[in-house]
C-alpha atoms as a PDB file:
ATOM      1  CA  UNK A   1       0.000   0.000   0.000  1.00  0.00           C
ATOM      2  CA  UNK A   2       2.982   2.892   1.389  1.00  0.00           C
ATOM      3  CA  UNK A   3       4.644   1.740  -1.984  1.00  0.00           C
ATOM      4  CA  UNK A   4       1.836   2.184  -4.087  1.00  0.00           C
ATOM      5  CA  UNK A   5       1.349   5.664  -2.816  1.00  0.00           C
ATOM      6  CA  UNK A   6       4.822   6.351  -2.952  1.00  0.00           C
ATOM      7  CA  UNK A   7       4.807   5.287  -6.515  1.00  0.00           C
ATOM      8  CA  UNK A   8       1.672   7.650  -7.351  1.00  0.00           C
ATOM      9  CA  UNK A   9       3.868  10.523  -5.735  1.00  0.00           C
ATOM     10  CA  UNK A  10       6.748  10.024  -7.478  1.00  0.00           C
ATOM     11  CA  UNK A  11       4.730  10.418 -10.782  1.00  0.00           C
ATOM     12  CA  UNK A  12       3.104  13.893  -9.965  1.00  0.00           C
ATOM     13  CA  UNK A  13       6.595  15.034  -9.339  1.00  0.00           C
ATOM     14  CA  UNK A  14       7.621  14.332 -12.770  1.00  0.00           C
ATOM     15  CA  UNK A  15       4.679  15.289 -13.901  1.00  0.00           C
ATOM     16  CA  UNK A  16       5.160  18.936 -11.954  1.00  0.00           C
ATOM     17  CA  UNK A  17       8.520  18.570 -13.758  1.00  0.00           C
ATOM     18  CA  UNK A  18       6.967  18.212 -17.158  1.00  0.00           C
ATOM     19  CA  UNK A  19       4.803  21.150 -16.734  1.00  0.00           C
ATOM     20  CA  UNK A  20       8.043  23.440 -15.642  1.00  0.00           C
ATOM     21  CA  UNK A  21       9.163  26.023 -18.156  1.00  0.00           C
ATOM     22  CA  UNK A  22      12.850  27.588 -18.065  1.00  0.00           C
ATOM     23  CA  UNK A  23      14.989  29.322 -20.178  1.00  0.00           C
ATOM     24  CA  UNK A  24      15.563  26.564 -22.422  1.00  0.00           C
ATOM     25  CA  UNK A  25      12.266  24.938 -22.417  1.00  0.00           C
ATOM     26  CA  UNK A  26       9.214  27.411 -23.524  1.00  0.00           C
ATOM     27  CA  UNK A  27       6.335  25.335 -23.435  1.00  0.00           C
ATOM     28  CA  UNK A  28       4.982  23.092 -20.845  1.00  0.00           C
ATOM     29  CA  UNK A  29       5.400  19.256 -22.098  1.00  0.00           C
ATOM     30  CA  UNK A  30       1.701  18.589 -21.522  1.00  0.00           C
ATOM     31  CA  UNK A  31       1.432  14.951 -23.022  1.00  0.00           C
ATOM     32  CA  UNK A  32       4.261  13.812 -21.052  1.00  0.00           C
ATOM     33  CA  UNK A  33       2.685  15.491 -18.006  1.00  0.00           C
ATOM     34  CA  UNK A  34      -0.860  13.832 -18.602  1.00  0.00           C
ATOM     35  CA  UNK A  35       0.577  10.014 -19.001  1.00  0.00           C
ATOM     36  CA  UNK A  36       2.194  10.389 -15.708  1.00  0.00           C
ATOM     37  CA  UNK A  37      -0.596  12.131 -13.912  1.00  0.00           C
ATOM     38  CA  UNK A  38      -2.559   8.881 -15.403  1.00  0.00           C
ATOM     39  CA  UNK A  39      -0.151   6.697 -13.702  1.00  0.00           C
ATOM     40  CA  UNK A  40      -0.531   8.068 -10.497  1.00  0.00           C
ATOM     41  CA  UNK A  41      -4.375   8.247 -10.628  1.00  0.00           C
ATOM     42  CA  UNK A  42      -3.480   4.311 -11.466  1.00  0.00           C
ATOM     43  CA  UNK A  43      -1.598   3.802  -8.496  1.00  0.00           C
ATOM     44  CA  UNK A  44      -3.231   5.456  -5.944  1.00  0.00           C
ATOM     45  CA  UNK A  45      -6.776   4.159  -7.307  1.00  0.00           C
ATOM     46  CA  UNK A  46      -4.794   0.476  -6.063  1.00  0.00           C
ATOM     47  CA  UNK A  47      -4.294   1.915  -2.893  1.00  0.00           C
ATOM     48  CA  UNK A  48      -7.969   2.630  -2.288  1.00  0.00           C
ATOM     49  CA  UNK A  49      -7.001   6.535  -2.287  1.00  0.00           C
ATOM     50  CA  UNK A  50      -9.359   7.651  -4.316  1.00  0.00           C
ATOM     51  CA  UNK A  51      -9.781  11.295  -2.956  1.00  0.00           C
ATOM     52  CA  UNK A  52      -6.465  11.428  -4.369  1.00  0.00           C
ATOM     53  CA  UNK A  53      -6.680   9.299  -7.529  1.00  0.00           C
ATOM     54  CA  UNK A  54      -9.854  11.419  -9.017  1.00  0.00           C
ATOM     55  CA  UNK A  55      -7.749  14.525  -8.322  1.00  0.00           C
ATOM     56  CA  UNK A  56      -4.867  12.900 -10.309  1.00  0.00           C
ATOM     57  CA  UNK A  57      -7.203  11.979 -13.025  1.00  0.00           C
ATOM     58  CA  UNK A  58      -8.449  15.991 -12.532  1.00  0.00           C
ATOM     59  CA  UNK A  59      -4.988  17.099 -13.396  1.00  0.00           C
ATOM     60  CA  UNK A  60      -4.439  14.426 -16.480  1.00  0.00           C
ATOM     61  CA  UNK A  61      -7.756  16.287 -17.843  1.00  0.00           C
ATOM     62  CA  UNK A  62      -6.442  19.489 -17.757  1.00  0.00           C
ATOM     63  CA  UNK A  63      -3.042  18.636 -19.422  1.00  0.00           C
ATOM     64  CA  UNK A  64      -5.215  16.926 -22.007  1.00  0.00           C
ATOM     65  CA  UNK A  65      -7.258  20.125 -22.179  1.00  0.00           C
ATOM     66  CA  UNK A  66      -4.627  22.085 -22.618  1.00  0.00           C
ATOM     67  CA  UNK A  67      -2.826  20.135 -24.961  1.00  0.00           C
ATOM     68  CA  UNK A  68      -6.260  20.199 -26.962  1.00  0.00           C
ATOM     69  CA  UNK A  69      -6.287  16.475 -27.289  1.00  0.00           C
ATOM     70  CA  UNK A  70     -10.590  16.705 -25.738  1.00  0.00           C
ATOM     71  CA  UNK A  71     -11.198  13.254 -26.154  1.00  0.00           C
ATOM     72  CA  UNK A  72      -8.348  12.001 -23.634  1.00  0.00           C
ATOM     73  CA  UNK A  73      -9.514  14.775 -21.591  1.00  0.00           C
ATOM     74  CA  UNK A  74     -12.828  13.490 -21.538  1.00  0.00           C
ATOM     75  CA  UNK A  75     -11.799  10.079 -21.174  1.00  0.00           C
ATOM     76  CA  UNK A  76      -9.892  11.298 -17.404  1.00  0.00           C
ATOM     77  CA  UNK A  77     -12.820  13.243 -16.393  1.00  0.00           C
ATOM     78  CA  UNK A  78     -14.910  10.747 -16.756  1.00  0.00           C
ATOM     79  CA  UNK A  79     -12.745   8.139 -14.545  1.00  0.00           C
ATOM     80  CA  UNK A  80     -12.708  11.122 -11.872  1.00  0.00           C
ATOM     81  CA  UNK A  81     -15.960  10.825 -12.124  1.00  0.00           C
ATOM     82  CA  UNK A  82     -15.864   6.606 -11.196  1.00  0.00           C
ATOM     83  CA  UNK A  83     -13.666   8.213  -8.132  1.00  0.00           C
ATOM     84  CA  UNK A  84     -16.524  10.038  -6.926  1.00  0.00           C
ATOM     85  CA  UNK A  85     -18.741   7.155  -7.840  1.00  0.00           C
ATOM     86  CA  UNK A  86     -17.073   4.495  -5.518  1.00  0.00           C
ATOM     87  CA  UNK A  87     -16.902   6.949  -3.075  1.00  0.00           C
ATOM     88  CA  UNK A  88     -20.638   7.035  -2.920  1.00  0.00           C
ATOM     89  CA  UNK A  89     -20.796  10.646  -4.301  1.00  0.00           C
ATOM     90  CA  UNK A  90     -22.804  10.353  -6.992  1.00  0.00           C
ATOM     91  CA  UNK A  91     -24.377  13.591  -7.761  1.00  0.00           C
ATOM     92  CA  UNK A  92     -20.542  14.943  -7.931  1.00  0.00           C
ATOM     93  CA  UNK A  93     -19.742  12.189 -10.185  1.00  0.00           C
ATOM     94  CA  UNK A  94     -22.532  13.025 -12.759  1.00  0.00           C
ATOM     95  CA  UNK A  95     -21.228  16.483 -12.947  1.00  0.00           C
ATOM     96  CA  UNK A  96     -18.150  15.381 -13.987  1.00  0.00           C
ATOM     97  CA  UNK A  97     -19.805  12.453 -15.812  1.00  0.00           C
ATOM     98  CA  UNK A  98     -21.933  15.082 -18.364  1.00  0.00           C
ATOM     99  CA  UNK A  99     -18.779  17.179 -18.695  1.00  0.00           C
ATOM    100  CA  UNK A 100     -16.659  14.517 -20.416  1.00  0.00           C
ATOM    101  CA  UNK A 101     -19.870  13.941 -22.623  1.00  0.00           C
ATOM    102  CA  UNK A 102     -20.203  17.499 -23.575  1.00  0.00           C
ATOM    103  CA  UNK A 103     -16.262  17.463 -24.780  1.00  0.00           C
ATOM    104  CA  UNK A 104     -16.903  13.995 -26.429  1.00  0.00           C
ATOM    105  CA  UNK A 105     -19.482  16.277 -29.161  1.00  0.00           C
ATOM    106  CA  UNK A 106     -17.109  18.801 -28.791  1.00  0.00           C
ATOM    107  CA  UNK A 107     -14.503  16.537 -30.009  1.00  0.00           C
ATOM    108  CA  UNK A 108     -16.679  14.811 -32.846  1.00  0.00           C
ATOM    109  CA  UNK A 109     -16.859  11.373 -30.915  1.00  0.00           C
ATOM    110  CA  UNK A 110     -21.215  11.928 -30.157  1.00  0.00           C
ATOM    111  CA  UNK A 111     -21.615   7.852 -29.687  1.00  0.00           C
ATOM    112  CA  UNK A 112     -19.045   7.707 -26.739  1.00  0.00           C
ATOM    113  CA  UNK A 113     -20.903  11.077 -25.271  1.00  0.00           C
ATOM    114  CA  UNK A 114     -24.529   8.860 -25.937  1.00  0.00           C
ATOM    115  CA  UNK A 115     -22.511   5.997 -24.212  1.00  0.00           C
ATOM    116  CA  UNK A 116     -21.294   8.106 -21.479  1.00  0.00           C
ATOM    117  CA  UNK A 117     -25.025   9.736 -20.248  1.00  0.00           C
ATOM    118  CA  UNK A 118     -26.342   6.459 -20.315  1.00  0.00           C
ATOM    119  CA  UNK A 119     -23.797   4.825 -18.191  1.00  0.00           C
ATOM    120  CA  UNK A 120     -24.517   7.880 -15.773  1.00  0.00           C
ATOM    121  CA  UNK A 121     -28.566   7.375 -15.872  1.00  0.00           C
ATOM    122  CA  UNK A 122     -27.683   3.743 -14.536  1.00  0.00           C
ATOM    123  CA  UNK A 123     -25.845   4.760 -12.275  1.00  0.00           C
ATOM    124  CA  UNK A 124     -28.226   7.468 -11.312  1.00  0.00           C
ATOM    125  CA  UNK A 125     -31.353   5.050 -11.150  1.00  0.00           C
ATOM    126  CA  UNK A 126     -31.374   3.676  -8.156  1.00  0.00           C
ATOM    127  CA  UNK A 127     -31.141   7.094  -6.121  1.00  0.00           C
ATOM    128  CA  UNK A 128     -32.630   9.288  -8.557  1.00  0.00           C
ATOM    129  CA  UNK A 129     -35.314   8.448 -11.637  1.00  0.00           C
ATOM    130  CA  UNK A 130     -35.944  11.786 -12.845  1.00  0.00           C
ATOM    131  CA  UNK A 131     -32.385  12.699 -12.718  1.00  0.00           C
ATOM    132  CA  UNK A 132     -31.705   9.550 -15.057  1.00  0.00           C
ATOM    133  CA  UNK A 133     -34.904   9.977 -17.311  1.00  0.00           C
ATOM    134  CA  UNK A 134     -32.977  13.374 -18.085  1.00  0.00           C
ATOM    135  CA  UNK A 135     -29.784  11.568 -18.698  1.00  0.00           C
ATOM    136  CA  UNK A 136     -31.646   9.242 -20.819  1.00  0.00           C
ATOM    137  CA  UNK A 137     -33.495  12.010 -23.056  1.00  0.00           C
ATOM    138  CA  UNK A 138     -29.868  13.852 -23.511  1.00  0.00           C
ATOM    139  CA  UNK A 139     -28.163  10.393 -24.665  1.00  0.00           C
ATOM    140  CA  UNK A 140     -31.500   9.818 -26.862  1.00  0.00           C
ATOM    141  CA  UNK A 141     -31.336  13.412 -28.335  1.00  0.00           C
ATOM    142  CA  UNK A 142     -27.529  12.789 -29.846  1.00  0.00           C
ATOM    143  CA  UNK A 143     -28.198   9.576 -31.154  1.00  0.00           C
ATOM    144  CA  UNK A 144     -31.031  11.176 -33.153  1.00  0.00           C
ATOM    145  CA  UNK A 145     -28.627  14.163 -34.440  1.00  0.00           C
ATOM    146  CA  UNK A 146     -26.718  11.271 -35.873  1.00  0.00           C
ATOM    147  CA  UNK A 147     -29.593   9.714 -36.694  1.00  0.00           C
ATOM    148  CA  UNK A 148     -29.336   6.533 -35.008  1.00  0.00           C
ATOM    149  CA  UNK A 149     -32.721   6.098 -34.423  1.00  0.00           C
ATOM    150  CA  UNK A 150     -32.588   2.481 -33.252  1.00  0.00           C
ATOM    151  CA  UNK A 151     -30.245   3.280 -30.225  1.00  0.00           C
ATOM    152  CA  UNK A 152     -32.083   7.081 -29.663  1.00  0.00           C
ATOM    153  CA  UNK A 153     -35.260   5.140 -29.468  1.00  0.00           C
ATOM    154  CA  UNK A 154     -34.271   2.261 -26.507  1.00  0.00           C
ATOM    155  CA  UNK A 155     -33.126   4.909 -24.320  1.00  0.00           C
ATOM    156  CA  UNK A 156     -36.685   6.945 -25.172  1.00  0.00           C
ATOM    157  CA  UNK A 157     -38.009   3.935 -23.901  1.00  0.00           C
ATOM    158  CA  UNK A 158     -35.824   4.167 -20.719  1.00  0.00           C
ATOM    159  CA  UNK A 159     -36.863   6.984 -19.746  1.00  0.00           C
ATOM    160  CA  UNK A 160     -40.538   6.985 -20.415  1.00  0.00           C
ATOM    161  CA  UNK A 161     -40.645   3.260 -18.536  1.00  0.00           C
ATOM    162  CA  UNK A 162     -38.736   5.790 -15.468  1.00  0.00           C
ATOM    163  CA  UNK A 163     -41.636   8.683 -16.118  1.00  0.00           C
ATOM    164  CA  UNK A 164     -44.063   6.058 -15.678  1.00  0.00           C
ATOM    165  CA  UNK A 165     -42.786   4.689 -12.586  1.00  0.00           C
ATOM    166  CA  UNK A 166     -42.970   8.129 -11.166  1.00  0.00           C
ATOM    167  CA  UNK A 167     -46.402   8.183 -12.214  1.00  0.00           C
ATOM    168  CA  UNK A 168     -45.650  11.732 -14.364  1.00  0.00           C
ATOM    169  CA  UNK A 169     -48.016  10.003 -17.075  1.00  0.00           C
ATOM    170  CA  UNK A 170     -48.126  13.335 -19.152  1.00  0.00           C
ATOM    171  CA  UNK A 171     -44.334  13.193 -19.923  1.00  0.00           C
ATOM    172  CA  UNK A 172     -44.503   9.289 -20.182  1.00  0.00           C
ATOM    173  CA  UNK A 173     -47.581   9.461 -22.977  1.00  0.00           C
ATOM    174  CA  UNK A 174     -45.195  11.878 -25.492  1.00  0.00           C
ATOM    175  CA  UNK A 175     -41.984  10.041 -24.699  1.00  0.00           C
ATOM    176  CA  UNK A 176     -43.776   7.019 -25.995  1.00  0.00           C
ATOM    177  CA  UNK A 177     -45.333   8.910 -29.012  1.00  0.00           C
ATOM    178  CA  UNK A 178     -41.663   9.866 -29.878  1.00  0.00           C
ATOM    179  CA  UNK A 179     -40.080   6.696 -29.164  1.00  0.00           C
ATOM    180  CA  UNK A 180     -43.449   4.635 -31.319  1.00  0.00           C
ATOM    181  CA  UNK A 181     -42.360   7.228 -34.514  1.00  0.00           C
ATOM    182  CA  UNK A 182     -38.478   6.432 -34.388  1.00  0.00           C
ATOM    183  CA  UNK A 183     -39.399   2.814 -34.138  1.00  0.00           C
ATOM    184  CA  UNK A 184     -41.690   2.963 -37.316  1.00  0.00           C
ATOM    185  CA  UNK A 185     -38.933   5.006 -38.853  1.00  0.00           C
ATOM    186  CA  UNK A 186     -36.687   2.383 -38.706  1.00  0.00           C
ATOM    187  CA  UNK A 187     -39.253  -0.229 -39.940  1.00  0.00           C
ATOM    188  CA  UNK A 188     -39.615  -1.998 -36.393  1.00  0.00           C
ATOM    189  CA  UNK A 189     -43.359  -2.446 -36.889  1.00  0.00           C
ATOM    190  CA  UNK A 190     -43.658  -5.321 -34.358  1.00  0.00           C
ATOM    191  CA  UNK A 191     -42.373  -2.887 -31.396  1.00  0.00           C
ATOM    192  CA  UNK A 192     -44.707  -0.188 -32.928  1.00  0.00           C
ATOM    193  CA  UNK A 193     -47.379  -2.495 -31.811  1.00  0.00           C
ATOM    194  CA  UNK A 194     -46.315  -2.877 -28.072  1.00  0.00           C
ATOM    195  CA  UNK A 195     -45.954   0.731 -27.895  1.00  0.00           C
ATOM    196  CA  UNK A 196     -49.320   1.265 -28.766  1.00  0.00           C
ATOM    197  CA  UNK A 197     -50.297  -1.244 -26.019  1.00  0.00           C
ATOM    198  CA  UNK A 198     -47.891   1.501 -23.490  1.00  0.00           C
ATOM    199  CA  UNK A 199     -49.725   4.078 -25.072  1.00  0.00           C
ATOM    200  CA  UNK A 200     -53.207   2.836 -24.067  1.00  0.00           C
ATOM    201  CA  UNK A 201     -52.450   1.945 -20.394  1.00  0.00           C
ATOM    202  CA  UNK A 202     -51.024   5.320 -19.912  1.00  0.00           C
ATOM    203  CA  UNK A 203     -53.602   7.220 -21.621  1.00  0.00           C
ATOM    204  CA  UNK A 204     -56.318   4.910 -19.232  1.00  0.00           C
ATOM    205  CA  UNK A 205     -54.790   5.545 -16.521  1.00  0.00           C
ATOM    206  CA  UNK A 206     -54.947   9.131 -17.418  1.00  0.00           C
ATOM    207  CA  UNK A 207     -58.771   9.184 -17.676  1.00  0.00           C
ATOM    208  CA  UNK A 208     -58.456   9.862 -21.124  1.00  0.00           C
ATOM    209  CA  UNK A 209     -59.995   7.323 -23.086  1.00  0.00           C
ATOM    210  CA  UNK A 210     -60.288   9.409 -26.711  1.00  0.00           C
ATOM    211  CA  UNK A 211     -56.296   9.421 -26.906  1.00  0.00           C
ATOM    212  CA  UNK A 212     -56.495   5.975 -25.694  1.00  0.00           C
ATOM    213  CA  UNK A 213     -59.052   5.334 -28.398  1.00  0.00           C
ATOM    214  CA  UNK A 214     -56.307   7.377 -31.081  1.00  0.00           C
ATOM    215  CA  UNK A 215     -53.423   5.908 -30.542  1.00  0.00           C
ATOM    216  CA  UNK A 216     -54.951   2.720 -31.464  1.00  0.00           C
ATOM    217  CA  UNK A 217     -56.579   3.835 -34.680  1.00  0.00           C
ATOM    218  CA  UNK A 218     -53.248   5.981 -35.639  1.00  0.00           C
ATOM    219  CA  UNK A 219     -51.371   1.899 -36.039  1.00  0.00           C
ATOM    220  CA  UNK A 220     -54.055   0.552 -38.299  1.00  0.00           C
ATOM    221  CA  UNK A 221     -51.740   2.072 -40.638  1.00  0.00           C
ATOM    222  CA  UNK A 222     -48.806   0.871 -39.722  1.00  0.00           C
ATOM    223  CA  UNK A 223     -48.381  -2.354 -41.803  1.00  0.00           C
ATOM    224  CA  UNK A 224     -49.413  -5.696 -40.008  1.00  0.00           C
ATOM    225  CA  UNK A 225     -51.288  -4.250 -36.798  1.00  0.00           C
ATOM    226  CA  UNK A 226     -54.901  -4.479 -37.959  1.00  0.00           C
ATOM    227  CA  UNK A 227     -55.502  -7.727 -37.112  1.00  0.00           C
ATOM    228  CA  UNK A 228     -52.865  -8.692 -34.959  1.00  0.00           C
ATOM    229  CA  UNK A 229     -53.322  -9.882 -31.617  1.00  0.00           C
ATOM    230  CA  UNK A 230     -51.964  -6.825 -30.122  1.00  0.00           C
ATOM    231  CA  UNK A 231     -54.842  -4.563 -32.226  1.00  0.00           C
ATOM    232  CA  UNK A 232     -57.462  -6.957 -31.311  1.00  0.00           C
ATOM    233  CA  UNK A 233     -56.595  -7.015 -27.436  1.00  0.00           C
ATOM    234  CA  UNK A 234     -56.582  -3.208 -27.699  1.00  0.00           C
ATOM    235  CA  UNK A 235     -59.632  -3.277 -29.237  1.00  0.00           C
ATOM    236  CA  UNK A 236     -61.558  -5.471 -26.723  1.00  0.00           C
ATOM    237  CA  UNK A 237     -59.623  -3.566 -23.681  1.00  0.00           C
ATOM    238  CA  UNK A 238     -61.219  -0.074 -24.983  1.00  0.00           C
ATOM    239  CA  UNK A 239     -64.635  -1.710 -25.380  1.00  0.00           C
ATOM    240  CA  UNK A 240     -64.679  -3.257 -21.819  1.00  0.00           C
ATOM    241  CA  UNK A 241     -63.188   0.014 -20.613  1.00  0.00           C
ATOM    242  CA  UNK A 242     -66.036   1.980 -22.569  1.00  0.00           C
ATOM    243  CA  UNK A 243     -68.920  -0.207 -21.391  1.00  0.00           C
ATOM    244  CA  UNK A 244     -67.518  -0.227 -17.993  1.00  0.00           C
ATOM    245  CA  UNK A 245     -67.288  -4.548 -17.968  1.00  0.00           C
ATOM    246  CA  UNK A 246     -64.499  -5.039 -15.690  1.00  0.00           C
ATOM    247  CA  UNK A 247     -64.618  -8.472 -16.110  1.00  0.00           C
ATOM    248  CA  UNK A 248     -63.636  -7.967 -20.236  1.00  0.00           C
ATOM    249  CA  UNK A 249     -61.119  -5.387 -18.963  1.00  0.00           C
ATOM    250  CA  UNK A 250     -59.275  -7.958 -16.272  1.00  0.00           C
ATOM    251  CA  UNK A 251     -59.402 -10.596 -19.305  1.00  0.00           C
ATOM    252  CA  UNK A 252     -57.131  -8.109 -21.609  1.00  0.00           C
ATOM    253  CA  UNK A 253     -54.851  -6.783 -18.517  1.00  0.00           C
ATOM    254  CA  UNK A 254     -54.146 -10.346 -17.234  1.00  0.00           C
ATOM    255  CA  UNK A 255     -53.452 -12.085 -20.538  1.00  0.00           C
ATOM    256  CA  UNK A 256     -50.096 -13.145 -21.086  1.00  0.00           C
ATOM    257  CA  UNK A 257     -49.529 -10.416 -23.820  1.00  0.00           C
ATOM    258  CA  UNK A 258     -50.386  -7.660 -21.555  1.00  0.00           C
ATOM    259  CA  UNK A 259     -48.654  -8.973 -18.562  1.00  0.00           C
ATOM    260  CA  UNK A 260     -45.275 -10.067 -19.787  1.00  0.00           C
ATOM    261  CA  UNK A 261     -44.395  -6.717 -21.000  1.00  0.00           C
ATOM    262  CA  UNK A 262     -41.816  -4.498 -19.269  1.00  0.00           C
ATOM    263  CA  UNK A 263     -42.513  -4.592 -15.705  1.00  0.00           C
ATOM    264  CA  UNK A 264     -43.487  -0.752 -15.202  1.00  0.00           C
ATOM    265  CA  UNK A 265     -46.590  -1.416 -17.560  1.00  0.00           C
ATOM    266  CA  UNK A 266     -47.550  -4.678 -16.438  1.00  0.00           C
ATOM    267  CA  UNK A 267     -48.133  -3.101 -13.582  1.00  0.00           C
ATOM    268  CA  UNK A 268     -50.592  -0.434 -15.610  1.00  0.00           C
ATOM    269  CA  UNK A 269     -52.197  -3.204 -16.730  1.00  0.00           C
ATOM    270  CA  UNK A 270     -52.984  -5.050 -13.156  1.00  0.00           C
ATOM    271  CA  UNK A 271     -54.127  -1.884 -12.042  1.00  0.00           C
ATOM    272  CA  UNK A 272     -55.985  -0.814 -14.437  1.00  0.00           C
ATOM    273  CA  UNK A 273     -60.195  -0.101 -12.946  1.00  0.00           C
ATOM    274  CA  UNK A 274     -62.789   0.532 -15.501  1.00  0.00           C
ATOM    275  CA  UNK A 275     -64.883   3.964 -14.862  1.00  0.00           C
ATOM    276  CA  UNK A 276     -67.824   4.045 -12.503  1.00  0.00           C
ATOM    277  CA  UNK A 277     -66.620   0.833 -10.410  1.00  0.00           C
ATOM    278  CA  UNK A 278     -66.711  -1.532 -13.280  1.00  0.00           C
ATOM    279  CA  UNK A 279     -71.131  -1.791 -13.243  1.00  0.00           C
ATOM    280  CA  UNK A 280     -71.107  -3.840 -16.184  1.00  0.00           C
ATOM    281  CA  UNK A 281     -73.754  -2.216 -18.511  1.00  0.00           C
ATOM    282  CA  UNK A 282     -76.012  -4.923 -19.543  1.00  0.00           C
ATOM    283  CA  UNK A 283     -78.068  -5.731 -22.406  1.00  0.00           C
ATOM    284  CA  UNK A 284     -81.656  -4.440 -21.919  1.00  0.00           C
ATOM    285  CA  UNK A 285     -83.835  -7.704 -20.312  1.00  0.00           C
ATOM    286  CA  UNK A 286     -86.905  -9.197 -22.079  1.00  0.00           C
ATOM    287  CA  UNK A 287     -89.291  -7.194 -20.072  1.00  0.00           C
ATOM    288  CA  UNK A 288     -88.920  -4.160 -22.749  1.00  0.00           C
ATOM    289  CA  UNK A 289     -89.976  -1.263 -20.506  1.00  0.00           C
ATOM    290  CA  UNK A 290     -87.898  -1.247 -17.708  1.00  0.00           C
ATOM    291  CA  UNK A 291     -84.625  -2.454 -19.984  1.00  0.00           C
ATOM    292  CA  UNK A 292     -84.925   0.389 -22.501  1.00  0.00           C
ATOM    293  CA  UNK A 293     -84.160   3.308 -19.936  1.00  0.00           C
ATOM    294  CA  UNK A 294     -81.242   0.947 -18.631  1.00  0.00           C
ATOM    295  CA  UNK A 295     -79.600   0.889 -22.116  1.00  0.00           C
ATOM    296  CA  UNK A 296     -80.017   4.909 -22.078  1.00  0.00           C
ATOM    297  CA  UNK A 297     -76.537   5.994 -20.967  1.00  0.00           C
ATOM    298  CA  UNK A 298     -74.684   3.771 -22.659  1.00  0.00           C
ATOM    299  CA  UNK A 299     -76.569   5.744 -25.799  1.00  0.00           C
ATOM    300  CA  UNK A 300     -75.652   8.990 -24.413  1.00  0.00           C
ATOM    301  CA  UNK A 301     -72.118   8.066 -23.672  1.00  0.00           C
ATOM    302  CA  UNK A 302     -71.412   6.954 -26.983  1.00  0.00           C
ATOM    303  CA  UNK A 303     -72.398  10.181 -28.135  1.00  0.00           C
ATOM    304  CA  UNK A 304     -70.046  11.834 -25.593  1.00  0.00           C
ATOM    305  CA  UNK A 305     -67.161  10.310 -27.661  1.00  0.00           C
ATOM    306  CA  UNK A 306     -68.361  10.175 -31.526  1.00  0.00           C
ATOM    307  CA  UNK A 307     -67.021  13.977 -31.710  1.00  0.00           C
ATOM    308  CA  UNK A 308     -63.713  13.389 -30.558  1.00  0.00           C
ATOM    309  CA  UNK A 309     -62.926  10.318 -32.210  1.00  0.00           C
ATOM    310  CA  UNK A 310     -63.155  10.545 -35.829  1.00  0.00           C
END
């Protein structure tokens, strides 16, 4: 361990050295300077001093800075930023973290910056969701400016699974609009259909049946979902939910399709209660009279909706 450290000292010295100017020597010799401040980072991070290591790795960033060589610069910053990880100090560590992305653009390396902000919205997660669904959207929004839509797209869905989680349903319903369009973009019409089934629980649960009732008529165009299981256990989902038959609706949210999707909206789906404590609205009995003024609300409420559907 004392040998380790010693070690780690004796390369900031020479690095110090490096960085001297004199009266033969003009400019500071900052790539020499940066591969021993990297060694001593190195060997005080294996002597579990890692106050001392991310401060090493602090200085190899700035010589890299300086020597305009960004994406080694980035590279240290973000291993400072591990430092402050293992020592349990996260929010520090993103800081640092979101730097080395920004100089990652900077540099014209955007999939290692995309890499880096999704590493950090991991890390994030477990203390923090909406702290990593903004990590998430950043690493999204440079994929799509390179127009990697496939990998822009998964994290979208990272962060709207986080949103709903959170239960900000809102934000959840357009991250999965935006995330359904990339994916039909790119061709991926099966996942177009499960994001229509997202987009339906979280408009439910929102009270808001006519979006509900959109989304699902928006993917009859998209090639192979009329017809598909997915469209015709949407279809039956919105009817129970309509008539207010919660056994229908517990059919749909309990099937296997429903609940072996991601966990966050499985859980929609279990949850999910029908309007008006699931009264099932029956068809009108034999006896005529008394059955025709039962059917009238269902009438009325069908009305309610023809406006805003079509």
């Amino acid at each position: 361990m004392a040998q380790k450290i010693n070690e780690a000292h004796e390369h900031i010295a020479k690095a110090e050295k490096y960085l001297k100017t004199g009266f033969l020597k003009w400019k500071p010799d900052y790539d020499s300077a940066a591969s021993e401040y990297a060694k001593a980072a190195v060997a005080f991070k294996n002597a579990k001093q890692l106050e001392e290591a991310k401060e090493a790795y602090l200085q190899e960033a700035e010589a890299h800075t300086n020597n305009r060589a960004l994406f080694h610069a980035a590279k240290a910053l973000e291993q400072a930023g591990m430092m402050l990880k293992d020592m349990q100090r996260l929010p520090e560590a993103l800081q640092y973290i979101e730097k080395a992305s920004m100089m990652f653009v900077e540099n014209g390396t955007p999939d290692t910056a995309a890499m880096a902000l999704d590493r950090a919205g991991k890390l994030i997660e477990p203390l923090d969701l909406s702290k990593a669904v903004d990590l998430y959207q950043q690493a999204a929004s440079v994929y799509e400016n390179e127009e990697q839509l496939r990998q822009a797209a998964e994290l979208l869905g990272k962060a709207a699974r986080l949103l709903v989680r959170q239960q900000k349903l809102d934000e959840a319903a357009v991250a999965i609009q935006k995330e359904k369009n990339m994916y039909k973009e790119i061709e991926n019409y099966p996942t177009c259909f499960k994001k229509t089934i997202a987009q339906v629980l979280v408009h439910l649960h929102r009270g808001d049946y006519v979006a509900a009732d959109k989304c699902v008529r928006e993917s009859y165009s998209i090639p192979g979902f009329s017809g598909s299981e997915d469209c015709v256990a949407m279809e039956q989902l919105l009817q129970g939910y309509d008539e207010q038959d919660e056994d229908q609706v517990s059919r749909v949210c309990n099937s296997p399709l429903l609940k072996y999707m991601d966990n966050d909206y499985a859980k929609l789906a279990i949850s999910l209660r029908v309007p008006g404590g699931g009264k099932k609205k029956k068809a009108p009995p034999a006896d005529g009279g008394a059955g025709a003024s039962a059917a009238q609300p269902h009438e009325e409420e069908e009305d309610e909706y023809a406006g805003g559907l079509c």
